[in-house]
Protein backbone atom coordinates (compact mmCIF):
# COMPACT_ATOMS: atom_id res chain seq x y z
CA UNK A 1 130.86 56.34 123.27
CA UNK A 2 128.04 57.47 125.24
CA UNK A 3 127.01 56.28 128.60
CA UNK A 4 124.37 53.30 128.67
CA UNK A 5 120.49 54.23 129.18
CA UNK A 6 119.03 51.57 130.87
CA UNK A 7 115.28 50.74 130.21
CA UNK A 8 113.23 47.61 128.71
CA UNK A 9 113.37 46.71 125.15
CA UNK A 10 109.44 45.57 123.82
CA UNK A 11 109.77 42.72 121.26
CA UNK A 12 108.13 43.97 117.03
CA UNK A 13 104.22 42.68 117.69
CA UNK A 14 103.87 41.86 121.25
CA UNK A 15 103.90 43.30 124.70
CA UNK A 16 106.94 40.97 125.73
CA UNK A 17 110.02 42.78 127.03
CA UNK A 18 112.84 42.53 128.72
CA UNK A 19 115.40 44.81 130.64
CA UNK A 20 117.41 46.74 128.22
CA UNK A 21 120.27 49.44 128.00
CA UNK A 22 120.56 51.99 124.90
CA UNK A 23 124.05 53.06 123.23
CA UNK A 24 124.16 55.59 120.49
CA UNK A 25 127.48 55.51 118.48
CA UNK A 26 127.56 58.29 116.30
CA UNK A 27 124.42 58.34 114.12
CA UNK A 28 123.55 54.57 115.84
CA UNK A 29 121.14 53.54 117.83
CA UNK A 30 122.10 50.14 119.40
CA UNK A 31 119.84 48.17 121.76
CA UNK A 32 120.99 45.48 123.92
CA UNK A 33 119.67 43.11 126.80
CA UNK A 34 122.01 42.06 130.12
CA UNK A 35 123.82 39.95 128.32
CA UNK A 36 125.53 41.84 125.78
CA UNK A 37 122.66 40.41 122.74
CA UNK A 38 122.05 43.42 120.25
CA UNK A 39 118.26 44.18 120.23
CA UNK A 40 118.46 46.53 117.78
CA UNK A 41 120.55 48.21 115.52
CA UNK A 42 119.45 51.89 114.01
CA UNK A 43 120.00 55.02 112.38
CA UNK A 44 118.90 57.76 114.73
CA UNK A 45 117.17 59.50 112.24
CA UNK A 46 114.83 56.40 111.54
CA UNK A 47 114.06 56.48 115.55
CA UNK A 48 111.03 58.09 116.42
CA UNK A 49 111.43 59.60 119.78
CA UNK A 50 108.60 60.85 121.81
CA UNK A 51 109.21 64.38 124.01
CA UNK A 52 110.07 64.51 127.70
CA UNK A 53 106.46 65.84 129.27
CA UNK A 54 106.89 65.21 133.04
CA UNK A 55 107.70 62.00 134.53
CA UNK A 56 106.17 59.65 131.50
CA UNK A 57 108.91 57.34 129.98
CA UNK A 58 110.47 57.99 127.04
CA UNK A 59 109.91 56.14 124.21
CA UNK A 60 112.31 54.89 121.17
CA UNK A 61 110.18 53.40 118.61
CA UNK A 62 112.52 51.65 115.98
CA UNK A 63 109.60 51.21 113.21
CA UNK A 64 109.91 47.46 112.65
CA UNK A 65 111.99 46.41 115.46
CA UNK A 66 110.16 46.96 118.33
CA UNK A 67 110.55 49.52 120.82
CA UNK A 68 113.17 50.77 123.89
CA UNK A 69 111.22 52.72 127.08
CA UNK A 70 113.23 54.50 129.43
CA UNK A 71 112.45 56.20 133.20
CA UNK A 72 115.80 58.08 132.76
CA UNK A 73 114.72 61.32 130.82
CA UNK A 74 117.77 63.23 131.90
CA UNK A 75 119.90 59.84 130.41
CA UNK A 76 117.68 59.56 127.56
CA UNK A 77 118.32 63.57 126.87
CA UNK A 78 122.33 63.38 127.47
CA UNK A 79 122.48 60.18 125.09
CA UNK A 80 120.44 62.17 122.28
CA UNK A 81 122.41 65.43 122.91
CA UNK A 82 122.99 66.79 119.76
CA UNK A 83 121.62 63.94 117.42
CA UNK A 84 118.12 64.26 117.67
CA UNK A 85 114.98 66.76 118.09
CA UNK A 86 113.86 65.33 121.58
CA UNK A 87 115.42 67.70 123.90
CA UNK A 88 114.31 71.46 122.98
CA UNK A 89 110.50 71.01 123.04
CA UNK A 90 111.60 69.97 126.56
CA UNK A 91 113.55 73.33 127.33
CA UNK A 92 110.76 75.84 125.72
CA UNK A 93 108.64 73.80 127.36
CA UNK A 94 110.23 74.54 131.19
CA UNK A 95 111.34 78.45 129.94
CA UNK A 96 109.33 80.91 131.63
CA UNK A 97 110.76 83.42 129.33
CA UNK A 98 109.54 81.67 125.92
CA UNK A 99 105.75 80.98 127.68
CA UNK A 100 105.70 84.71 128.57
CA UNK A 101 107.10 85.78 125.04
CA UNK A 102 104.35 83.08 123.61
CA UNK A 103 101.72 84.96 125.59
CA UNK A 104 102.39 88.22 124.41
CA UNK A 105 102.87 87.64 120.59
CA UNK A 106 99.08 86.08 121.13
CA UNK A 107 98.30 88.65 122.83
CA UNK A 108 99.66 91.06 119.93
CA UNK A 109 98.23 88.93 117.52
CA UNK A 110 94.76 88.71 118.56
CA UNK A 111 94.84 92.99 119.06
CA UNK A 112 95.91 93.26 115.83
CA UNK A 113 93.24 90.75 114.41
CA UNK A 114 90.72 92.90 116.56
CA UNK A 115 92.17 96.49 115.27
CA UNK A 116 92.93 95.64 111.67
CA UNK A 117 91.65 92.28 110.82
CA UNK A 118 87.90 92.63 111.64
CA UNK A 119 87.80 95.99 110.32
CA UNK A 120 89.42 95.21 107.10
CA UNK A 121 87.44 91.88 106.78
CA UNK A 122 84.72 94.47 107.12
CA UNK A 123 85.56 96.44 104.77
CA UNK A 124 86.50 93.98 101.95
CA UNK A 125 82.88 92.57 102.66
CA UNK A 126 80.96 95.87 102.84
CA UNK A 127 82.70 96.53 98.93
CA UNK A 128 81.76 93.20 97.46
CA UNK A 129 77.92 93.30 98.94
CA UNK A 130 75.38 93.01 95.84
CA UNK A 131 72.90 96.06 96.06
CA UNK A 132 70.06 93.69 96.18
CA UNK A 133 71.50 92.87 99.34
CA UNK A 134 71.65 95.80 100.40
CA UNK A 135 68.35 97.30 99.86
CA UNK A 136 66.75 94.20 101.68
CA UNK A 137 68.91 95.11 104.66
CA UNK A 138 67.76 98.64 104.41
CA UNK A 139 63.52 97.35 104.08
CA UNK A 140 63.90 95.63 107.17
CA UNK A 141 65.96 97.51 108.94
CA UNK A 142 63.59 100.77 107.88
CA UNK A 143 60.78 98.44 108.70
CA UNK A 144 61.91 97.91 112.75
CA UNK A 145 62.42 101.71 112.77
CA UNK A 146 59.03 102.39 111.49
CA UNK A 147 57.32 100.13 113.97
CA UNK A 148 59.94 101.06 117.33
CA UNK A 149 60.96 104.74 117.08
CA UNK A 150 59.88 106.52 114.24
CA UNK A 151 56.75 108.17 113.17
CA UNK A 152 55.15 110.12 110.35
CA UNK A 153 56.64 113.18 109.95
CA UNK A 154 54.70 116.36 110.82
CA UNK A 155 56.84 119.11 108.95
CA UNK A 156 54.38 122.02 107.92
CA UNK A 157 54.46 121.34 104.11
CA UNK A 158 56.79 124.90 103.00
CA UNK A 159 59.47 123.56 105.80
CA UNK A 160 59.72 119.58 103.91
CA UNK A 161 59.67 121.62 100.68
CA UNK A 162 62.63 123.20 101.83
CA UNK A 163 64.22 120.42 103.81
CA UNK A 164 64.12 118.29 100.12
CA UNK A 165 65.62 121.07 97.81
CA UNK A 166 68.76 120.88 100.22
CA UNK A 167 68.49 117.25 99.98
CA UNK A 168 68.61 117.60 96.24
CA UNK A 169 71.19 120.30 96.52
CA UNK A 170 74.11 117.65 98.34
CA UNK A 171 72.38 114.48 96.44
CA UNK A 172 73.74 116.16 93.34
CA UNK A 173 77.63 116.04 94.44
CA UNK A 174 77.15 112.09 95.89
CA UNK A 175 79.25 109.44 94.46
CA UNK A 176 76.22 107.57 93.30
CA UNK A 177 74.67 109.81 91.60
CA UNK A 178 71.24 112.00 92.70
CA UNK A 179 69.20 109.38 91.82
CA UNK A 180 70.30 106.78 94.04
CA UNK A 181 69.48 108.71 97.45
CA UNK A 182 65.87 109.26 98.90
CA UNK A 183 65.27 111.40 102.06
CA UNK A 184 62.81 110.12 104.23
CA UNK A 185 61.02 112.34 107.08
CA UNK A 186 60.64 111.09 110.37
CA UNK A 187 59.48 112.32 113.87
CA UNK A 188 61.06 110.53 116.40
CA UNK A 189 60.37 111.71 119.65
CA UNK A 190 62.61 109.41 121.59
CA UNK A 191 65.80 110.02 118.93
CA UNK A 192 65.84 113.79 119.32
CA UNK A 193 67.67 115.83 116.51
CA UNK A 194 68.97 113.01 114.68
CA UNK A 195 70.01 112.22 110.48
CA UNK A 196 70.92 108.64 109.79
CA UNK A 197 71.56 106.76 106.02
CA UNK A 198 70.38 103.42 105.18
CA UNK A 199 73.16 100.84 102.97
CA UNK A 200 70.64 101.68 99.90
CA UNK A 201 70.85 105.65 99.82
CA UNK A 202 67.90 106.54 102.15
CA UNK A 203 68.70 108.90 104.48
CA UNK A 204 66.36 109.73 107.17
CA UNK A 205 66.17 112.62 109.45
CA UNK A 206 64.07 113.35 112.23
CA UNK A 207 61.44 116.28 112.32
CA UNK A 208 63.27 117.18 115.67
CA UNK A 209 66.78 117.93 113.80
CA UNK A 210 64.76 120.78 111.23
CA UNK A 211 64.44 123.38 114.09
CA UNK A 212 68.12 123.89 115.06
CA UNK A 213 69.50 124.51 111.70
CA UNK A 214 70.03 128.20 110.98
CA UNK A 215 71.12 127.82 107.50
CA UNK A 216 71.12 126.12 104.53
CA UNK A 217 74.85 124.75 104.49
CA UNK A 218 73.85 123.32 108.06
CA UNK A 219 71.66 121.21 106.47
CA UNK A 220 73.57 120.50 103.50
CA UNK A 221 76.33 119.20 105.43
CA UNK A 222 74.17 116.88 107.33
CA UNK A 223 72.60 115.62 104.15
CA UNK A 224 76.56 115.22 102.52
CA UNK A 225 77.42 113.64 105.78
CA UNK A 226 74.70 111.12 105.61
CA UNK A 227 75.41 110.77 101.64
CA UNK A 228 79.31 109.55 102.78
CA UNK A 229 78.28 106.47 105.36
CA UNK A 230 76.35 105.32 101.97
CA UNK A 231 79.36 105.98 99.90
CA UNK A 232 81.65 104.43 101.59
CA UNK A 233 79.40 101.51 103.18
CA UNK A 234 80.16 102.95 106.56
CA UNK A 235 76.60 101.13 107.70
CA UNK A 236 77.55 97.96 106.00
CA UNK A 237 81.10 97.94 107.54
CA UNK A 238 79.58 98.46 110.75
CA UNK A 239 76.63 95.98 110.70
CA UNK A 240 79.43 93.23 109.73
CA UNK A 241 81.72 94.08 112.17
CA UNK A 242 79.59 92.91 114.84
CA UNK A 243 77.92 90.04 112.74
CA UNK A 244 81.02 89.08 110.95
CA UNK A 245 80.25 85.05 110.34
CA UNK A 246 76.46 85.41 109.44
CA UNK A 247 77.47 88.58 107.40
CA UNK A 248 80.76 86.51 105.44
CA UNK A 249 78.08 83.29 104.91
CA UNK A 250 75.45 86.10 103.47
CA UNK A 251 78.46 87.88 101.20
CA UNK A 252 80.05 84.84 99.96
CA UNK A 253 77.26 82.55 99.71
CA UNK A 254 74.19 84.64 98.46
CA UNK A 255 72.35 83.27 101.58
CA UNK A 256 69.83 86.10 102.23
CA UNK A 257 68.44 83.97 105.32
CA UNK A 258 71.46 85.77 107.38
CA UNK A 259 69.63 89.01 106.57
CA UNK A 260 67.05 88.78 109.38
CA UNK A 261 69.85 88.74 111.85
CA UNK A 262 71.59 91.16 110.34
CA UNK A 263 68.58 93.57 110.37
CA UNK A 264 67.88 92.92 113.77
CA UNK A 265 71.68 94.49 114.74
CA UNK A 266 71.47 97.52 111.92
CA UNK A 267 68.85 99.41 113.65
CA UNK A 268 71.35 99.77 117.20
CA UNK A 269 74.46 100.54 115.01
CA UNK A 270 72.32 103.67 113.17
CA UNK A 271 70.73 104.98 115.91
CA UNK A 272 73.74 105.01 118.42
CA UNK A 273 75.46 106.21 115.31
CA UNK A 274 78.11 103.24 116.12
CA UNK A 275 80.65 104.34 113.91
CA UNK A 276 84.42 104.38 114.42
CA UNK A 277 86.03 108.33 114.71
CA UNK A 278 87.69 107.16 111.47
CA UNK A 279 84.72 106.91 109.62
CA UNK A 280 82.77 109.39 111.29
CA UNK A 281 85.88 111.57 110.41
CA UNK A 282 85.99 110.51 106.81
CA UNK A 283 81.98 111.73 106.41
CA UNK A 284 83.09 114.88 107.55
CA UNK A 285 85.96 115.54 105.41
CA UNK A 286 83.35 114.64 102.44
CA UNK A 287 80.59 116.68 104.09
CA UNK A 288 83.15 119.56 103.90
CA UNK A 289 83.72 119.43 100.43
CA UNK A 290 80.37 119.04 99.21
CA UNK A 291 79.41 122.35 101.22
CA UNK A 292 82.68 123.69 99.39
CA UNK A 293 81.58 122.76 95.87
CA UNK A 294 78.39 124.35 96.25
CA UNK A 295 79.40 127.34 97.28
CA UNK A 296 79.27 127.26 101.24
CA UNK A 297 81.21 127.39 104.45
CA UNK A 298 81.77 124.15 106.18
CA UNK A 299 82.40 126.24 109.56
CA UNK A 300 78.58 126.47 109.78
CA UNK A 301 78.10 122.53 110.20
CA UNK A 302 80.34 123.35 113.69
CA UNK A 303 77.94 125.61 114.82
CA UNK A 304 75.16 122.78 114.11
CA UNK A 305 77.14 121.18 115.89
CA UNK A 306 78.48 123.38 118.71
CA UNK A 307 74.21 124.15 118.96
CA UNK A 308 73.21 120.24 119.19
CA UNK A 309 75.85 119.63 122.08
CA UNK A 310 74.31 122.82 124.31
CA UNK A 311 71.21 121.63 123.62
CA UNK A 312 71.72 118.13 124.59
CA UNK A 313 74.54 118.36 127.29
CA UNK A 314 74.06 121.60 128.25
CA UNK A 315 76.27 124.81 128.07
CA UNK A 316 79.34 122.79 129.34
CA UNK A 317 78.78 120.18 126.76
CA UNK A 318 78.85 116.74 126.80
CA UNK A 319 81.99 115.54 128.40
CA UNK A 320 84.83 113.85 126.35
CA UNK A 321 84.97 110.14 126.27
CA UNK A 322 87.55 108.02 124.85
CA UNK A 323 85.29 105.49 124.48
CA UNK A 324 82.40 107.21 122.44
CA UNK A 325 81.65 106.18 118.52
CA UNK A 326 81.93 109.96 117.12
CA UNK A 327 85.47 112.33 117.76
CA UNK A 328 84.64 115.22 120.75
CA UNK A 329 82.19 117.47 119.61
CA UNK A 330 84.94 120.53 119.96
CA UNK A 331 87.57 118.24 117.62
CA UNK A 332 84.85 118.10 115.19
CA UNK A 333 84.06 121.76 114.99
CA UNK A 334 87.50 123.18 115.03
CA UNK A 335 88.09 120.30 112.14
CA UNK A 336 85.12 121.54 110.33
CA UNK A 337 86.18 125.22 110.66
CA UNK A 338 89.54 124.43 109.77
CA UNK A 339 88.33 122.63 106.64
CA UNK A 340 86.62 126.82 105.94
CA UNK A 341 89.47 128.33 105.77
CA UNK A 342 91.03 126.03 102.83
């Protein structure tokens, strides 16, 4: 038999009690006052026990019959050793070890939620977005570009004659189809040298880009490259990434409203080009093979890009940062050059 738990028994309906002691005998719960009188007499597993937090008194609530409150948690845990559920929230509760193993699975699971989760919530909703959707995204998003950074193009007219047959040239090996990319010229003073593709198939690139390339597949493999992000939704996967409610709501709801917001983030992601080294790696890998198919050498979109980095960062280059959006500028080329020799 197990040793008595003193405490005070509280009568079924009212806040009368009276100084108590609790037995358990076996699978029994038995309740008694000073003098011996049962209380109450219960299965355990009809008892509903409250967990030891602290110093607060445990409590033994018998359904029907009232109610047994102890002081005595250590008593209270020793009496229900074995029988009941009490004890081991109590335990995990005082275990350093389990609160530092809880820590780091949340810590685990809220880095793989960041690494995997957002991106492949991303993903799934950058697939299932209608094109109407889309192509709004892209007008307003084109719009705030018109009005911040970009102006009308001044290409002599025998340079944008030539800038669109190479356009038409890697348009012609895109997913979509020719028809469903549009090139857009731009000057953009502020940009620099710069290409970027809209979720709809326009691709834009700035008058400032036109005099560093040297040859055609240079400019073929900027076009494919472009062509890819639209393929595969890069922008889209972006753009939701860091609007990932408003963008679900939009996606799963048909509520264009969440477009406006949307737009407003679209035009940072493109011209930072704020894609992740995988994607930016996957364009490339495309880019490659369109030069391929049409006859080219992807090795020549290195030295576009070898020739952008001097320019920009001088003849040292830009420095390597494990942080930045696109793979190193020398990763890329040797990729790229790699990808020539296939």
């Amino acid at each position: 038999m197990s040793e008595a738990v003193a405490g005070r028994y509280f009568f079924p309906g009212t806040t009368r009690f009276v100084a108590a002691r609790a037995v358990a005998e076996g699978d029994i719960l038995r309740v008694e006052d000073e003098s011996g009188t049962v209380l109450a007499h219960v299965a355990l597993e009809l008892v509903e026990i409250s967990p030891r937090l602290g110093t607060l008194r445990r409590r033994f609530t018998f359904m029907d019959a009232g109610c047994f409150e102890t002081e005595d948690s250590d008593a209270a845990d020793c009496l229900l050793m074995g029988k009941r559920k009490g004890v081991s929230a109590h335990h995990l509760e005082r275990s350093w070890q389990w609160a530092a193993v809880s820590v780091l699975f949340a810590a685990a699971a809220m880095f793989a939620f960041v690494v995997y989760g957002i991106p492949g919530i991303a993903l799934w909703l950058a697939q299932e977005t209608p094109p109407s959707f889309a192509a709004t995204l892209s007008e307003q998003t084109l719009a705030t570009l018109d009005k911040t950074v970009l102006k009308p193009s001044a290409l002599p007219s025998p340079d944008r004659l030539r800038v669109e047959a190479l356009f038409a040239r890697a348009a012609g090996h895109g997913r979509r189809g020719a028809g469903h990319y549009k090139l857009l010229l731009r000057s953009a003073a502020s940009l620099g040298p710069n290409a970027l593709a809209l979720p709809d198939g326009t691709i834009v690139m700035t008058d400032q880009l036109w005099p560093f390339v040297k040859a055609d597949d240079e400019a073929i493999g900027v076009f494919a490259h472009e062509i890819a992000h639209v393929d595969h939704a890069h922008s889209l996967q972006a753009v939701y990434q860091a609007a990932l409610v408003p963008a679900a709501i939009a996606v799963v709801t048909g509520d264009i409203s969440q477009i406006s917001q949307m737009a407003a983030i679209l035009p940072g992601v493109l011209i930072q080009a704020a894609y992740s080294r995988g994607l930016e790696q996957q364009a490339d890998d495309d880019a490659a093979m369109t030069v391929r198919q049409l006859g080219g050498n992807p090795a020549h979109m290195a030295d576009l890009l070898e020739r952008l980095d001097t320019k920009l960062c001088g003849k040292a280059g830009c420095p390597a940062n494990w942080l930045g959006t696109h793979p190193q500028t020398a990763a890329r080329a040797a990729h790229l050059r790699n990808a020539g020799t296939k």
